[in-house]
Protein backbone atom coordinates (compact mmCIF):
# COMPACT_ATOMS: atom_id res chain seq x y z
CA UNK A 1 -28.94 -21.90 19.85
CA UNK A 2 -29.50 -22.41 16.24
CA UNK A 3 -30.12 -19.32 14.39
CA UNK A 4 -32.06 -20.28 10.78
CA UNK A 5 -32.70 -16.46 10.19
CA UNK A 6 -31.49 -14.55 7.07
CA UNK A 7 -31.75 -11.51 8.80
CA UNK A 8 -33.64 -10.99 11.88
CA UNK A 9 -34.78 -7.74 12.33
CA UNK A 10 -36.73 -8.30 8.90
CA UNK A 11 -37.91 -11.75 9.77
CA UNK A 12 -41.27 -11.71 8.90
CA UNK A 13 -40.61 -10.04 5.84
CA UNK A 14 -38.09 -12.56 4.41
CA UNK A 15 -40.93 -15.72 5.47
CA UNK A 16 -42.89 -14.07 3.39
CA UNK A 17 -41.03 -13.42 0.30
CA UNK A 18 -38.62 -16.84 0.70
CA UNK A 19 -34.66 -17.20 1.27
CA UNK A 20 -33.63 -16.78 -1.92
CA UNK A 21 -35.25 -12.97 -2.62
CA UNK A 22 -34.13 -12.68 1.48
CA UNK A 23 -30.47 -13.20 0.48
CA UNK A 24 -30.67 -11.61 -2.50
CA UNK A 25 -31.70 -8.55 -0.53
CA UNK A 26 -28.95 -8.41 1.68
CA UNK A 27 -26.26 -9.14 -1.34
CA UNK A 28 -27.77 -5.91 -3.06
CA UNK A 29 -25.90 -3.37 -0.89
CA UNK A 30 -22.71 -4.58 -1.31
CA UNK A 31 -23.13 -5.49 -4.74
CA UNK A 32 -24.69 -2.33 -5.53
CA UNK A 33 -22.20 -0.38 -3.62
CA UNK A 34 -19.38 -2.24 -5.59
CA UNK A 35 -21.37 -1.49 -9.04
CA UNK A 36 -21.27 2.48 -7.93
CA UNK A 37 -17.63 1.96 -7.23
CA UNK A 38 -17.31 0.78 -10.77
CA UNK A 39 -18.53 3.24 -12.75
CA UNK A 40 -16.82 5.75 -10.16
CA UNK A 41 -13.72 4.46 -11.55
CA UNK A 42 -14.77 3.99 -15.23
CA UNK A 43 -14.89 7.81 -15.08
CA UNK A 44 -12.41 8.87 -12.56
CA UNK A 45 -9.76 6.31 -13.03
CA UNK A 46 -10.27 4.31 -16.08
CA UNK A 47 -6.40 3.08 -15.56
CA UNK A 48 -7.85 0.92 -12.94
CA UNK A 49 -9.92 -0.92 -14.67
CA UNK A 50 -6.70 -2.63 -16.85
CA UNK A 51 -5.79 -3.81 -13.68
CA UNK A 52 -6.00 -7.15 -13.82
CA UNK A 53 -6.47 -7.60 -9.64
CA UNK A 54 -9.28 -5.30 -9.44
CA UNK A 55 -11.03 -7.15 -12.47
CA UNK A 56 -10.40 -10.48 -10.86
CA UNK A 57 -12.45 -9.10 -7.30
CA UNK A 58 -14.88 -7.36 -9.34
CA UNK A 59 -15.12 -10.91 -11.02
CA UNK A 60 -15.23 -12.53 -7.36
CA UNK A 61 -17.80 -9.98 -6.67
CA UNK A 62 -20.38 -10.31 -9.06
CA UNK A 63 -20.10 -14.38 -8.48
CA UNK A 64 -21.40 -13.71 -5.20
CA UNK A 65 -24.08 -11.98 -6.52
CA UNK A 66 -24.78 -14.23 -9.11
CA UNK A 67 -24.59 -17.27 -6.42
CA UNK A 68 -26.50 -15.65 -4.24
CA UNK A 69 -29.67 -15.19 -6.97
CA UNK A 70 -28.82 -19.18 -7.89
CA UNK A 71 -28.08 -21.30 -5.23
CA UNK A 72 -31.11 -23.56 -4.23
CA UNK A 73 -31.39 -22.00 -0.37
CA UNK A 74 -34.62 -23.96 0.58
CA UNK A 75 -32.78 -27.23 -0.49
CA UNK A 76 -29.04 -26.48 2.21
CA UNK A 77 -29.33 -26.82 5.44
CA UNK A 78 -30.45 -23.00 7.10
CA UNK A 79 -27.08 -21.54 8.14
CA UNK A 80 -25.43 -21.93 4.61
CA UNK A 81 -25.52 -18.61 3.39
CA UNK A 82 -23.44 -17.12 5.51
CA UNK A 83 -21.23 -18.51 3.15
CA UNK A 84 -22.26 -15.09 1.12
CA UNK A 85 -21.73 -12.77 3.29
CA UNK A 86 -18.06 -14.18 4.78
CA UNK A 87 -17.39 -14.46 0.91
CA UNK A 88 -17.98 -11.13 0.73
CA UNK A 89 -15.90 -9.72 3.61
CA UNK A 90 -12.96 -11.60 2.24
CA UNK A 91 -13.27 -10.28 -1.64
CA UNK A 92 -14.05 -6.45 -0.27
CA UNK A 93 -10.86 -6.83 1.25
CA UNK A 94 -8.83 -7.94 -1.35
CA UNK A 95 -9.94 -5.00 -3.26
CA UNK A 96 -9.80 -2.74 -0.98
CA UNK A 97 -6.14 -3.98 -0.90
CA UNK A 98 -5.87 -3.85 -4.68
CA UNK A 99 -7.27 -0.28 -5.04
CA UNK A 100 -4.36 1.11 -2.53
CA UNK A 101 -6.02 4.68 -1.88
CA UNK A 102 -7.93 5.32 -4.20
CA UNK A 103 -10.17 2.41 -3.09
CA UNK A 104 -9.82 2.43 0.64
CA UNK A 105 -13.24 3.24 0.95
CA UNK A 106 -14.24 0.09 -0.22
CA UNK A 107 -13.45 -1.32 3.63
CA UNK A 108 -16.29 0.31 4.63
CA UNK A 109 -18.51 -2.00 2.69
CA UNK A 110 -17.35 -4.56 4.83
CA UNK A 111 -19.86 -3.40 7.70
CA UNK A 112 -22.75 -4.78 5.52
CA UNK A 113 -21.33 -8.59 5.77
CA UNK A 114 -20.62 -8.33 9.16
CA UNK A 115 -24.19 -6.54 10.74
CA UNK A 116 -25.29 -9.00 8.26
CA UNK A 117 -23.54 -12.01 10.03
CA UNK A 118 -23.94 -10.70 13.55
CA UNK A 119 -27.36 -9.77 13.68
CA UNK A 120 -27.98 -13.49 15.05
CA UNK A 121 -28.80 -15.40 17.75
CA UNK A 122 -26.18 -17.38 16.73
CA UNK A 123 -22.77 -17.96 18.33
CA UNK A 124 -21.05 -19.58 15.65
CA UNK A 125 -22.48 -16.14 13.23
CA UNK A 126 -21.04 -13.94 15.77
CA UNK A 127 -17.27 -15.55 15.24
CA UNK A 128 -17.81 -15.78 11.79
CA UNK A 129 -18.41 -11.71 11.63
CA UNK A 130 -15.45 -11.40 13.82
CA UNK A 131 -12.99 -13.54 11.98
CA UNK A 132 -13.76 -12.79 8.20
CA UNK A 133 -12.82 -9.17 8.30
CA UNK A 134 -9.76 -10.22 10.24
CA UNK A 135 -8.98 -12.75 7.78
CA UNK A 136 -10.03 -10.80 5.06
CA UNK A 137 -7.59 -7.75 5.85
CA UNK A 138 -4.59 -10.21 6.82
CA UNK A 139 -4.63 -12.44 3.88
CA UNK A 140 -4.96 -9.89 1.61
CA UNK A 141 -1.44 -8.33 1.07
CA UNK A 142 0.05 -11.91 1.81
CA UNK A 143 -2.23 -13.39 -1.26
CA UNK A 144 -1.15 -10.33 -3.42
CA UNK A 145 2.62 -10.67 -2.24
CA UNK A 146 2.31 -7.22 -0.96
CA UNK A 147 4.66 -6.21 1.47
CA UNK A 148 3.76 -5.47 4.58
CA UNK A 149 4.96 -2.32 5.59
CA UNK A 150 5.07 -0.71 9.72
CA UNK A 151 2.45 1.67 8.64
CA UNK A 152 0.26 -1.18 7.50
CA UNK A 153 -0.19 -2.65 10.79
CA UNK A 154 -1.99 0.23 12.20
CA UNK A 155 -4.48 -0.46 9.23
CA UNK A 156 -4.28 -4.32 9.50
CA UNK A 157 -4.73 -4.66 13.68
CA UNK A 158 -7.27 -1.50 13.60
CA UNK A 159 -9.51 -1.72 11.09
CA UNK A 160 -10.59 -5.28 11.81
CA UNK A 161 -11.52 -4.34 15.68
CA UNK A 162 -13.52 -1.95 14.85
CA UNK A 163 -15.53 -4.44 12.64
CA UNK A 164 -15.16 -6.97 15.57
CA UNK A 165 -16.67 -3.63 17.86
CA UNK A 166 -19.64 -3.33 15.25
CA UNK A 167 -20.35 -7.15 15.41
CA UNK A 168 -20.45 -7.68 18.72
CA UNK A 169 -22.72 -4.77 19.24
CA UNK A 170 -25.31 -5.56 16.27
CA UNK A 171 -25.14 -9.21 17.97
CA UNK A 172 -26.05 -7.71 21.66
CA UNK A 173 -29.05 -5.77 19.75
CA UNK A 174 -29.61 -8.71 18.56
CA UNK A 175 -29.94 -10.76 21.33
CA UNK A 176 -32.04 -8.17 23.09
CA UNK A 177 -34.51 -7.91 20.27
CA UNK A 178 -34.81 -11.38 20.38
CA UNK A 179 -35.88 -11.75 24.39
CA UNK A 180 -38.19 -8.76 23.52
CA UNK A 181 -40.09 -10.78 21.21
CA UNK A 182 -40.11 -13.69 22.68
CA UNK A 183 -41.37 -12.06 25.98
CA UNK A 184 -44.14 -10.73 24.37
CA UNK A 185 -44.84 -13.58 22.40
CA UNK A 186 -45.29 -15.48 25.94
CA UNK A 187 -47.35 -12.64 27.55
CA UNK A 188 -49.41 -12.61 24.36
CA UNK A 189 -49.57 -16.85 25.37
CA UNK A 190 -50.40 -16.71 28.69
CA UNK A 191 -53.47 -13.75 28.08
CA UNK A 192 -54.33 -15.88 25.44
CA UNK A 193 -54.37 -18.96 27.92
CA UNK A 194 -56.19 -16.86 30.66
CA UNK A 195 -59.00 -15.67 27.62
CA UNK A 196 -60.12 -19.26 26.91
């Protein structure tokens, strides 16, 4: 089943305002999450921000913000912005792998790619919220030539099934939302039907 929905729960919402301002919206948690993050540094731990790492994802990050506000939506086929939110599960990981401890928090920002990815119809969204936090935490250390230490594993095999736990659950809402309305948009049919 194809699944042209930004978000679904807000559907009628995001008709009405267009897929642009609809992506944009679900960018601005993340991207205002990472801005907080930021300035929580600036004053906290202004060493970090010399690091080159964490400049490069903040970099990555506002990209995806600025891609998100840019891209022509209307004129790609429907599904390509999940290309946003996997984008962002990947780059919240890598800094999340860049801060070390002091920015470990950051994985939790990964939750708003993935609800946003799962809360589908869609099969092939559903994967793609499973696999990009998996990917995203793997790939990391490897990409920063980190090395990979027993302790790590916990972090590395855990983190990324509990993201796969929130996925698959926001997808089952999903799907039960989904054969709500469209129940009562064929009971509203048929009494329709029956009135004429």
């Amino acid at each position: 089943m194809q699944d042209t929905s930004v978000f679904m729960p807000l559907d009628d919402f995001f008709n009405k305002i267009g897929r642009r301002r609809a992506i944009v919206l679900c960018q601005l948690p993340v991207s205002l999450a990472m801005g907080l993050i930021t300035f929580f540094a600036l004053l906290f731990s202004p060493a970090s921000l010399t690091d080159t790492a964490f400049l490069i994802t903040l970099l990555l990050q506002l990209l995806i913000l600025v891609a998100s506000l840019a891209c022509p939506w209307n004129r790609l086929p429907a599904g390509t912005f999940a290309v946003i939110p996997v984008a962002d599960c990947l780059v919240l990981a890598l800094t999340r792998e860049v801060g070390g401890p002091v920015l470990s928090i950051v994985g939790l920002l990964i939750a708003f790619p993935v609800i946003w990815l799962a809360v589908s119809a869609s099969k092939t969204r559903l994967a793609l919220a499973i696999t990009a936090p998996l990917l995203g935490t793997i790939a990391s250390p490897l990409a920063l030539g980190s090395e990979i230490e027993q302790t790590d594993l916990i972090r590395m095999i855990l983190f990324p099934v509990i993201m796969e736990g929130l996925a698959i659950t926001a997808h089952l809402v999903a799907g039960g939302v989904l054969k709500h309305r469209n129940s009562r948009d064929q009971k509203d049919l048929e009494l329709v039907i029956v009135s004429t």
